[in-house]
Protein backbone atom coordinates (compact mmCIF):
# COMPACT_ATOMS: atom_id res chain seq x y z
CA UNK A 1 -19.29 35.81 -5.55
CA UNK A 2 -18.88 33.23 -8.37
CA UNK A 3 -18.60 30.19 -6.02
CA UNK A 4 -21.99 30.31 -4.10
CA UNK A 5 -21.49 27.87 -0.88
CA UNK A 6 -19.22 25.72 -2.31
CA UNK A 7 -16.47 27.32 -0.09
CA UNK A 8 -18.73 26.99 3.17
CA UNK A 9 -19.44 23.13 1.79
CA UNK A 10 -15.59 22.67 1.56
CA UNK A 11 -14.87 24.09 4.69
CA UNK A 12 -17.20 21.90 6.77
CA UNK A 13 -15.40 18.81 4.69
CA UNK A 14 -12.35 19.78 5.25
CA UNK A 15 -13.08 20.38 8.91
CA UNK A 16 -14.88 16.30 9.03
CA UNK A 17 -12.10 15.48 7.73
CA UNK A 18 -9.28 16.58 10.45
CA UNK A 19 -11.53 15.15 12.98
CA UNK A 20 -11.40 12.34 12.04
CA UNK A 21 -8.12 11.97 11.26
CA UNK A 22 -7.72 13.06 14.80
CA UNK A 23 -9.48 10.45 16.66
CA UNK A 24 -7.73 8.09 14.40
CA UNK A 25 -4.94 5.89 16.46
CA UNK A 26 -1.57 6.26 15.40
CA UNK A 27 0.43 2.98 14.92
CA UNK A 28 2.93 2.26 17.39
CA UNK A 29 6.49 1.77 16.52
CA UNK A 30 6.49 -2.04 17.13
CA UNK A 31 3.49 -2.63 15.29
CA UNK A 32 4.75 -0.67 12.06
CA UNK A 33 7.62 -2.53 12.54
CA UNK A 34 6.07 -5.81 12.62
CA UNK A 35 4.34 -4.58 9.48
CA UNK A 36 7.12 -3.95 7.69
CA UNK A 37 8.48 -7.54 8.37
CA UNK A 38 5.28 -9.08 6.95
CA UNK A 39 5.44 -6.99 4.05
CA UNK A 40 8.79 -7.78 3.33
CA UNK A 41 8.69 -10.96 3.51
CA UNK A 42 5.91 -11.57 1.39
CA UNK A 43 8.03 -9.48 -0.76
CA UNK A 44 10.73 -12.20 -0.61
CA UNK A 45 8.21 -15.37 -1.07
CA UNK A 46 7.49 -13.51 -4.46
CA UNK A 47 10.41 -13.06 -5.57
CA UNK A 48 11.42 -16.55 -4.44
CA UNK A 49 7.88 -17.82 -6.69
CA UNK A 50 8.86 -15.66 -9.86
CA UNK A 51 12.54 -16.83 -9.89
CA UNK A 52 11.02 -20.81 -9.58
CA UNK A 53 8.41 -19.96 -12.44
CA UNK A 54 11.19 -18.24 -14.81
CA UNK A 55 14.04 -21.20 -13.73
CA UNK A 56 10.85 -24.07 -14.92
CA UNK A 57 10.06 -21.96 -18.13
CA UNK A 58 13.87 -21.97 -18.92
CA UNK A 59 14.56 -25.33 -18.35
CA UNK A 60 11.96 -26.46 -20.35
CA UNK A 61 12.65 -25.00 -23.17
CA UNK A 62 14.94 -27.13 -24.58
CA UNK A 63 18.02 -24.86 -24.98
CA UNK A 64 15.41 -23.51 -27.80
CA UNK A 65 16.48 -19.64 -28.80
């Protein structure tokens, strides 16, 4: 028995672990939902920000290639 108790150690993790993944509350559907929507749109303000910054670094350029 190479291992010793580091199979009875990972056990007893393993087994912490799924409990408390268990008493963990699952997300209902409206609040992942609503979730989503913030996410995306702070998605969309950053993508709104980038194309702003790159439109002001092109304009001032000068037509300069």
């Amino acid at each position: 028995m190479t291992r010793g108790n580091q199979r009875e150690t990972d056990r007893l993790k393993a087994q912490k672990k799924a409990a408390q993944a268990k008493n963990k509350p699952k997300e209902s559907a409206s609040t992942l939902q609503q979730r989503r929507e913030k996410d995306a749109e702070i998605l969309r303000q950053k993508q709104k920000k980038k194309e702003e910054d790159k439109a002001a670094g092109a304009a001032g350029d000068g037509g300069k290639k």
